[in-house]
C-alpha atoms as a PDB file:
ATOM      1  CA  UNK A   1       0.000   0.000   0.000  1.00  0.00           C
ATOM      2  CA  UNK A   2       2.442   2.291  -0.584  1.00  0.00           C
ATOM      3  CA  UNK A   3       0.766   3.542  -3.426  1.00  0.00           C
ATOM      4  CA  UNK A   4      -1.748   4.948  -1.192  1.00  0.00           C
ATOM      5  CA  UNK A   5       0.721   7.861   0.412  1.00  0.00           C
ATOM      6  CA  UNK A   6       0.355   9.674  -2.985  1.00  0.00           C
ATOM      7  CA  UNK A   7      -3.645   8.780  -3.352  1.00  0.00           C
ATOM      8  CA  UNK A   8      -4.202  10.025   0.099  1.00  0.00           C
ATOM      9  CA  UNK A   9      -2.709  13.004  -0.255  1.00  0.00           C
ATOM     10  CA  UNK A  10       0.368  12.264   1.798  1.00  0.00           C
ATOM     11  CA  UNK A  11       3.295  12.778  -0.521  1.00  0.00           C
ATOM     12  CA  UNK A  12       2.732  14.421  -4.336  1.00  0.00           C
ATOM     13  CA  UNK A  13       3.871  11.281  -6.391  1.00  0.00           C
ATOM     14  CA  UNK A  14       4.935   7.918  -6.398  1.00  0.00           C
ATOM     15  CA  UNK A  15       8.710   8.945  -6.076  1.00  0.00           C
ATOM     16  CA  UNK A  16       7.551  10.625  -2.821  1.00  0.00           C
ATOM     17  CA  UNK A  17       5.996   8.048  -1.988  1.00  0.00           C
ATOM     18  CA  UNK A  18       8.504   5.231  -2.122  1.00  0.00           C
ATOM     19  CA  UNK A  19      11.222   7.265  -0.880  1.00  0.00           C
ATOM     20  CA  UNK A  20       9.096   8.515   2.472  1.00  0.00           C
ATOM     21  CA  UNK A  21       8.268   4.623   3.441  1.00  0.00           C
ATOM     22  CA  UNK A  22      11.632   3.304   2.743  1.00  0.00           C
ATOM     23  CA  UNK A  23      12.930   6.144   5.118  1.00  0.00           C
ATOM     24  CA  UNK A  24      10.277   5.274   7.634  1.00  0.00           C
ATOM     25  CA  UNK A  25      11.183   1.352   8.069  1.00  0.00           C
ATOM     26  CA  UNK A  26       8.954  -0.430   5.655  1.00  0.00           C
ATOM     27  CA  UNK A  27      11.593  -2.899   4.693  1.00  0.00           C
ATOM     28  CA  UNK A  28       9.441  -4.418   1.221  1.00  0.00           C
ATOM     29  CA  UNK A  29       6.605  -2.930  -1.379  1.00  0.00           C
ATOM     30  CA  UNK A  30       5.446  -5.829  -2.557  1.00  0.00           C
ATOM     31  CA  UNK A  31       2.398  -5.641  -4.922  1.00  0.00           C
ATOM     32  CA  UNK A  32       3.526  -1.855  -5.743  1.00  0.00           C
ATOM     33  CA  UNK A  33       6.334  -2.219  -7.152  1.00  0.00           C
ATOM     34  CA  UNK A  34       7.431   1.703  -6.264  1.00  0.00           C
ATOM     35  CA  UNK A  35      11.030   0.467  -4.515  1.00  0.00           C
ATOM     36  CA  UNK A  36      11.706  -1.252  -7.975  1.00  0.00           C
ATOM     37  CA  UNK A  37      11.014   2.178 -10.103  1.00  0.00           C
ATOM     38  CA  UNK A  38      12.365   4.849  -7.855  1.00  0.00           C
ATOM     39  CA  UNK A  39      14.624   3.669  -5.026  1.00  0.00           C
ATOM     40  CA  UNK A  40      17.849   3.466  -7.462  1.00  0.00           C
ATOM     41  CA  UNK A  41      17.362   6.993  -8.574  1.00  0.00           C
ATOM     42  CA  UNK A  42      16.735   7.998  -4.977  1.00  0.00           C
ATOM     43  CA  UNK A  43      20.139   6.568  -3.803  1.00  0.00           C
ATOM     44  CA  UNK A  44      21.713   8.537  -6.905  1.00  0.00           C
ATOM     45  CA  UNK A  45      20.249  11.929  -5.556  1.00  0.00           C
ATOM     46  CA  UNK A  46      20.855  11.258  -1.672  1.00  0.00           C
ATOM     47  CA  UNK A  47      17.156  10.970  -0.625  1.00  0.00           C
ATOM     48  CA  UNK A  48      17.896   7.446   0.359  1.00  0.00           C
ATOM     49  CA  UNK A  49      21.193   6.366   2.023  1.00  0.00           C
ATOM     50  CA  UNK A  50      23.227   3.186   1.554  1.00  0.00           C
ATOM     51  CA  UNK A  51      22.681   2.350   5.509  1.00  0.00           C
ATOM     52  CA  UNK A  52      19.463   2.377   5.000  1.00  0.00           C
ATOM     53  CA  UNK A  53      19.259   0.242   2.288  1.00  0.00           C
ATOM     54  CA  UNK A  54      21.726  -2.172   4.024  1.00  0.00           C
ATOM     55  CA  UNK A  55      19.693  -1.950   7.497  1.00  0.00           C
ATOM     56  CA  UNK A  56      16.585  -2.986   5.220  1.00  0.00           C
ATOM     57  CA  UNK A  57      18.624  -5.564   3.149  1.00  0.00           C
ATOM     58  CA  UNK A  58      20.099  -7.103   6.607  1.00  0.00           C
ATOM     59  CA  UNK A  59      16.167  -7.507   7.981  1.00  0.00           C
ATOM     60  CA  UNK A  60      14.642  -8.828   5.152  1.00  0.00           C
ATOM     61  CA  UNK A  61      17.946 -11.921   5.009  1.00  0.00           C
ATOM     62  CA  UNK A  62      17.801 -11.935   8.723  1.00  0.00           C
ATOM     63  CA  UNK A  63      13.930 -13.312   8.521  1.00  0.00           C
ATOM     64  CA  UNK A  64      14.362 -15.649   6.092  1.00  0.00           C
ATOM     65  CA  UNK A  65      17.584 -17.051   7.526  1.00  0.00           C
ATOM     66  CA  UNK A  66      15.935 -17.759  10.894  1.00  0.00           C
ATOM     67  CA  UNK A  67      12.780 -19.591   8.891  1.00  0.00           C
ATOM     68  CA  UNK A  68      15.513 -21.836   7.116  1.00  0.00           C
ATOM     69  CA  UNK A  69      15.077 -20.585   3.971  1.00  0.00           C
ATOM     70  CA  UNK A  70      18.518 -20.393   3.051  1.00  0.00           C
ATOM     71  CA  UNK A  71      18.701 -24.009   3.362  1.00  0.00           C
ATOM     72  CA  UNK A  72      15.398 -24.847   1.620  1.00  0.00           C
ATOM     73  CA  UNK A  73      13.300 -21.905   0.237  1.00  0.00           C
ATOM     74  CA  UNK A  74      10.448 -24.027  -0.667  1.00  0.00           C
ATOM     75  CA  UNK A  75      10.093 -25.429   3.166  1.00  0.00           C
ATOM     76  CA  UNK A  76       6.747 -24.463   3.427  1.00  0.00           C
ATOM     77  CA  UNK A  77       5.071 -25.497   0.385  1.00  0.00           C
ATOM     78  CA  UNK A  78       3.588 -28.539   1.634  1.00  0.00           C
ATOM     79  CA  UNK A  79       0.796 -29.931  -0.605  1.00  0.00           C
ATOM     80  CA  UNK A  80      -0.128 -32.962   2.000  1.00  0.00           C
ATOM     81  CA  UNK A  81       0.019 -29.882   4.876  1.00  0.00           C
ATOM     82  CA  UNK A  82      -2.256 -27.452   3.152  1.00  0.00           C
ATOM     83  CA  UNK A  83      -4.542 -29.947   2.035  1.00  0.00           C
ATOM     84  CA  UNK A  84      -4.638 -31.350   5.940  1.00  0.00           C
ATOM     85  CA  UNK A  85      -4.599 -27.500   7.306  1.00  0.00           C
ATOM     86  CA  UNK A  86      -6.803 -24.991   4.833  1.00  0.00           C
ATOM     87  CA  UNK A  87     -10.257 -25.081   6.301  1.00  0.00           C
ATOM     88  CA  UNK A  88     -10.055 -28.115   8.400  1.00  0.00           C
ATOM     89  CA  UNK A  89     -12.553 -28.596  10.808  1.00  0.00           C
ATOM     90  CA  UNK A  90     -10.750 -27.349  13.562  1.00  0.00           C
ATOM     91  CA  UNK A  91      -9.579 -24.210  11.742  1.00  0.00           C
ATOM     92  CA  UNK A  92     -13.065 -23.245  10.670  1.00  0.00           C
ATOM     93  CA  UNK A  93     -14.276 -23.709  14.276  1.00  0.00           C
ATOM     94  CA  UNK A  94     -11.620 -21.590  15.966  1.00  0.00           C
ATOM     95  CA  UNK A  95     -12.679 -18.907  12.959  1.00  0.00           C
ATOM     96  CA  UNK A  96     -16.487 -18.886  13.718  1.00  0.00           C
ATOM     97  CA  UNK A  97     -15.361 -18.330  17.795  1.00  0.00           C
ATOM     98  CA  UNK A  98     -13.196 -15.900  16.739  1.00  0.00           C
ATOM     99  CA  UNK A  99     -15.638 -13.732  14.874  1.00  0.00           C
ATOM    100  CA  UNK A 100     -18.411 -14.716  17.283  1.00  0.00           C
ATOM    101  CA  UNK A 101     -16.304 -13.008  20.089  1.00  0.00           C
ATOM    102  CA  UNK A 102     -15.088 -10.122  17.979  1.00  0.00           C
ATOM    103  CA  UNK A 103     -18.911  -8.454  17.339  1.00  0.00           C
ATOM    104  CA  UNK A 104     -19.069  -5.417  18.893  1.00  0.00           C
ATOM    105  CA  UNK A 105     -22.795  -3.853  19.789  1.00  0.00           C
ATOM    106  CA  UNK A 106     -22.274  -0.287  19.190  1.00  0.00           C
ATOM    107  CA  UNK A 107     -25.464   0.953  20.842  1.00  0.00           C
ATOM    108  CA  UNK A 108     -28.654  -1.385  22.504  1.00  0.00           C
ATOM    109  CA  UNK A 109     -30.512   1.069  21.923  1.00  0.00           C
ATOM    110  CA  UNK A 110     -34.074   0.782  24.441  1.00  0.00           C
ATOM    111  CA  UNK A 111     -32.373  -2.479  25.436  1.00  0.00           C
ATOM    112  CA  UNK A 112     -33.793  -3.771  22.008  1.00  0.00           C
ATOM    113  CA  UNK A 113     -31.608  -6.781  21.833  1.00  0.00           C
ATOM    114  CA  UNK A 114     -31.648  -9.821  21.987  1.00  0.00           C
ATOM    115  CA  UNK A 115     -34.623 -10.173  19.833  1.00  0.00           C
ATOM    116  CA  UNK A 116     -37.792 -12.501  21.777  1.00  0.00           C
ATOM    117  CA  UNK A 117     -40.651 -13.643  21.852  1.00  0.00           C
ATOM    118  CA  UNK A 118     -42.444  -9.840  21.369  1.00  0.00           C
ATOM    119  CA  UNK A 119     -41.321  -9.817  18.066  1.00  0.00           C
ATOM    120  CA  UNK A 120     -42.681 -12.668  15.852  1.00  0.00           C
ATOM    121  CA  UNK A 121     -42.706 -10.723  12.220  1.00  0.00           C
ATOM    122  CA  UNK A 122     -39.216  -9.390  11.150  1.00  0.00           C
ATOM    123  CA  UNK A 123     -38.119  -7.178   8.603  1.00  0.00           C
ATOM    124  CA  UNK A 124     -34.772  -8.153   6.631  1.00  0.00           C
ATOM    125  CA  UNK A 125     -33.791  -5.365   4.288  1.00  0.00           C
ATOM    126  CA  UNK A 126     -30.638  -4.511   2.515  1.00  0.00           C
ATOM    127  CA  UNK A 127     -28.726  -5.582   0.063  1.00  0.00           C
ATOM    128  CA  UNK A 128     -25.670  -7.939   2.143  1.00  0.00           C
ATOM    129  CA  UNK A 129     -28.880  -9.646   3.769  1.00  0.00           C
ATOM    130  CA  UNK A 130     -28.809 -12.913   1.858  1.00  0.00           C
ATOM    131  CA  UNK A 131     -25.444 -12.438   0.248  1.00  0.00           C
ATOM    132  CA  UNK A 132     -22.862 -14.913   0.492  1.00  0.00           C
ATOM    133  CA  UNK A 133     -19.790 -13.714  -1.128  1.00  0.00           C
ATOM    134  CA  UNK A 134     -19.292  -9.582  -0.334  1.00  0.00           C
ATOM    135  CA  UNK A 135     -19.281  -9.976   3.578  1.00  0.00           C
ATOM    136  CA  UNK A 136     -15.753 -12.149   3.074  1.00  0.00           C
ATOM    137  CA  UNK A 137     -14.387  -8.564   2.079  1.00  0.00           C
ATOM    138  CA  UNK A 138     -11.599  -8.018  -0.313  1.00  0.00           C
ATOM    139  CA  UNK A 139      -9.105 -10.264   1.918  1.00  0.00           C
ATOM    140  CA  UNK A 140     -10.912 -13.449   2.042  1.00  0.00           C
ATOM    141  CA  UNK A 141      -7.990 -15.412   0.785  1.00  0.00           C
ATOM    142  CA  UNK A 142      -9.104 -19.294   0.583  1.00  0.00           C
ATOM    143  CA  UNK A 143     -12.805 -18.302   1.711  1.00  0.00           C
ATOM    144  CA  UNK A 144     -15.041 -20.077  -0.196  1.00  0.00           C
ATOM    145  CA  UNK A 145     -18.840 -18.830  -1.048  1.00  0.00           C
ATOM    146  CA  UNK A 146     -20.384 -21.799  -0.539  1.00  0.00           C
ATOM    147  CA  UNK A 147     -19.003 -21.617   3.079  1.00  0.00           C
ATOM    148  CA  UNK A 148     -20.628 -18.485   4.023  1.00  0.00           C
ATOM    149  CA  UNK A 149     -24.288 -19.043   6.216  1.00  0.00           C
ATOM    150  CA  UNK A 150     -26.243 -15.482   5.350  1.00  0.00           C
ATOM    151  CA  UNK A 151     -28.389 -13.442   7.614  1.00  0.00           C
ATOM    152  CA  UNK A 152     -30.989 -14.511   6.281  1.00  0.00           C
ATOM    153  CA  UNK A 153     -30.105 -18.340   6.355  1.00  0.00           C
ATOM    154  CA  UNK A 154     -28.951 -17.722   9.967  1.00  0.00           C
ATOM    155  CA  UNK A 155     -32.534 -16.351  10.980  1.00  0.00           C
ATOM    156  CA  UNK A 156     -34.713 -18.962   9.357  1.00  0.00           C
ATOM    157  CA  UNK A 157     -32.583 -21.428  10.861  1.00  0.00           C
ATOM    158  CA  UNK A 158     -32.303 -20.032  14.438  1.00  0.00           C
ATOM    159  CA  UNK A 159     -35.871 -19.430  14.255  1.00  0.00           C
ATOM    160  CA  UNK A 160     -37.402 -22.376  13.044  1.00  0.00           C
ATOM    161  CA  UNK A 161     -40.994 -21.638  12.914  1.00  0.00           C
ATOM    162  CA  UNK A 162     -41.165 -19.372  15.994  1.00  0.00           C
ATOM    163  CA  UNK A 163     -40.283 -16.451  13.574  1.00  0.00           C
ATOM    164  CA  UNK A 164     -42.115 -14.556  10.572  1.00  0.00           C
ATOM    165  CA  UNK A 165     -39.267 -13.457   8.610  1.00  0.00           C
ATOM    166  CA  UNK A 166     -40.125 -10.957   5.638  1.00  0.00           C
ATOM    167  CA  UNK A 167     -37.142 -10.343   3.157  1.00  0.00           C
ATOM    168  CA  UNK A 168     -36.899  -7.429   1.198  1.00  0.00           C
ATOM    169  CA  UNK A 169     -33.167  -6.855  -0.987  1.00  0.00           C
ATOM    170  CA  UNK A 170     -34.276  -2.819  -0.955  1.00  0.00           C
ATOM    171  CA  UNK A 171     -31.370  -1.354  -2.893  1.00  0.00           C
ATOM    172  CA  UNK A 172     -28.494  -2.120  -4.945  1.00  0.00           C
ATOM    173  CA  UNK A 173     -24.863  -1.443  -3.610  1.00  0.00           C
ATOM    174  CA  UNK A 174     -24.320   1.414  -6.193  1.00  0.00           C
ATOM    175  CA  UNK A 175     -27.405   1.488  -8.333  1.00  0.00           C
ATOM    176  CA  UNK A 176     -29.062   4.427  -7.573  1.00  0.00           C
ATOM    177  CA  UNK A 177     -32.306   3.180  -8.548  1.00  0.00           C
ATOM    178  CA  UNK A 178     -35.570   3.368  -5.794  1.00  0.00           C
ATOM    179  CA  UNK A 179     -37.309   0.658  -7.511  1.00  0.00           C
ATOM    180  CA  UNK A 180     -37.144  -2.028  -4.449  1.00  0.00           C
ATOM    181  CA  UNK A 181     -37.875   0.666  -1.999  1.00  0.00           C
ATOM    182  CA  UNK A 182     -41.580   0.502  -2.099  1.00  0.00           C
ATOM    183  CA  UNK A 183     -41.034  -3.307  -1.025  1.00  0.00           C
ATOM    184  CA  UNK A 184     -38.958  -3.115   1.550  1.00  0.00           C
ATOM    185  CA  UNK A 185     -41.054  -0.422   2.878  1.00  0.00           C
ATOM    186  CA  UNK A 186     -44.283  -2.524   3.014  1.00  0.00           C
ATOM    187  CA  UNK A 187     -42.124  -5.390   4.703  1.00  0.00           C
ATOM    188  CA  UNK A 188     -40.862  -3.127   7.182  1.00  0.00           C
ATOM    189  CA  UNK A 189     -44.746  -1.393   8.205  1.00  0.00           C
ATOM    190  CA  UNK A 190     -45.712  -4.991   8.359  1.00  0.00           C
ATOM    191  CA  UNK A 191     -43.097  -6.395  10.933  1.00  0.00           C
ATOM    192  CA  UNK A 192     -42.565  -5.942  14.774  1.00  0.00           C
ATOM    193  CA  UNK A 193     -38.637  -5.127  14.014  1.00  0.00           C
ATOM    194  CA  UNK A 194     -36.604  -4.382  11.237  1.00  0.00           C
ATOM    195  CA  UNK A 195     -33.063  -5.791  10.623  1.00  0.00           C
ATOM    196  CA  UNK A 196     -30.922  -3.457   8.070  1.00  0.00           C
ATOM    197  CA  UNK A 197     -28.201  -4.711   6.811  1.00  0.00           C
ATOM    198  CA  UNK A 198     -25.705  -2.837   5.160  1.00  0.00           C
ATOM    199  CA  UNK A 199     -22.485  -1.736   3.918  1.00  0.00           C
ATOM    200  CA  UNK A 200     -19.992  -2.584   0.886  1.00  0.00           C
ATOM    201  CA  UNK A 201     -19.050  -4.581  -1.605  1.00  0.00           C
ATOM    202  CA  UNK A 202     -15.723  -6.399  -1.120  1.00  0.00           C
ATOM    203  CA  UNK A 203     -13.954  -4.287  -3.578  1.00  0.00           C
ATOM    204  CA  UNK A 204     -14.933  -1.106  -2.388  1.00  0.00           C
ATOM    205  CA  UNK A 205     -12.378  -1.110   0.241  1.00  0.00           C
ATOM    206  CA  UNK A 206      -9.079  -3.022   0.516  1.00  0.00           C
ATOM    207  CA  UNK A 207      -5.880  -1.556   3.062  1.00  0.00           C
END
């Protein structure tokens, strides 16, 4: 991301850019590519010093000799290990803990939650309510799709039949069309609560 000094208004251009988070201790640009383009030139005009290149060189070897990969730089691609590891059983339990403990309730507000008895019709509007793949954000790395339990899945099946659940989608993520708005108006005059859920699309967002 160190592209994103010059995008955020940081430094005026890429040069700027590379130069400031070399200087600053960021040892490797990886998907950039900036250090590549403009550290050699930045050496030349005494922006960037030898030492510090060497200090960065000498942390970067330092890593990789302590991981062994001096002595076998493919040590960690392990076909029978990934295939035992990625999304085990195991791994995808510690995962749903994880992000089961790491919700955060801004605001209850009127001590609304946890939903009861009181409120047997619900509302579901927005358009991340039954979508599997934008919630796993830009970073989802092996996630898989299929994986993914919605809110709308989760309702209907924590529910069961103790629960009127009315869906509405509502809105597109960047559409700016008001076409499903009558809809998931009615839904929501018809309910006892209603459940918005929003946000963006994976891509919207990455660093």
């Amino acid at each position: 991301a160190v592209a994103q000094l010059e995008t955020q208004g940081v430094v005026g251009d890429a040069a700027g850019a590379a130069v400031m988070a070399l200087n600053a201790g960021l040892d490797m640009d990886m998907t950039d590519g900036l250090y590549n383009v403009h550290i050699a030139k930045a050496v030349g005009e005494g922006k960037v010093s030898m030492q510090t290149i060497d200090a960065s060189v000498r942390r970067i070897l330092r890593a990789k000799y302590r991981l062994g990969l001096f002595d076998d730089p493919y040590r960690f691609l392990d076909a029978k290990r990934e295939r035992r590891e990625v999304r085990n059983e195991g791994m995808m339990k510690l995962a749903r803990e994880a992000a089961c403990k790491s919700m955060v309730l801004l605001q209850n507000d009127r001590q609304l939650l946890p939903l009861g008895r009181q409120h047997k019709k619900i509302a579901l509007v927005g358009p991340l309510a039954d979508d599997r793949n934008e919630p796993m954000g830009s970073w989802k790395a092996h996630g898989e799709a299929a994986d993914v339990v919605t809110v709308l899945q989760g309702l209907r099946g924590k529910l069961g039949n103790r629960g009127d659940i009315r869906y509405a989608r509502g809105c597109d993520f960047a559409d700016p069309s008001k076409s499903g708005f009558e809809e998931a108006l009615r839904v929501a005059r018809q309910s006892d609560v209603v459940i918005a859920v929003l946000g963006e699309q994976a891509l919207m967002s990455g660093e």
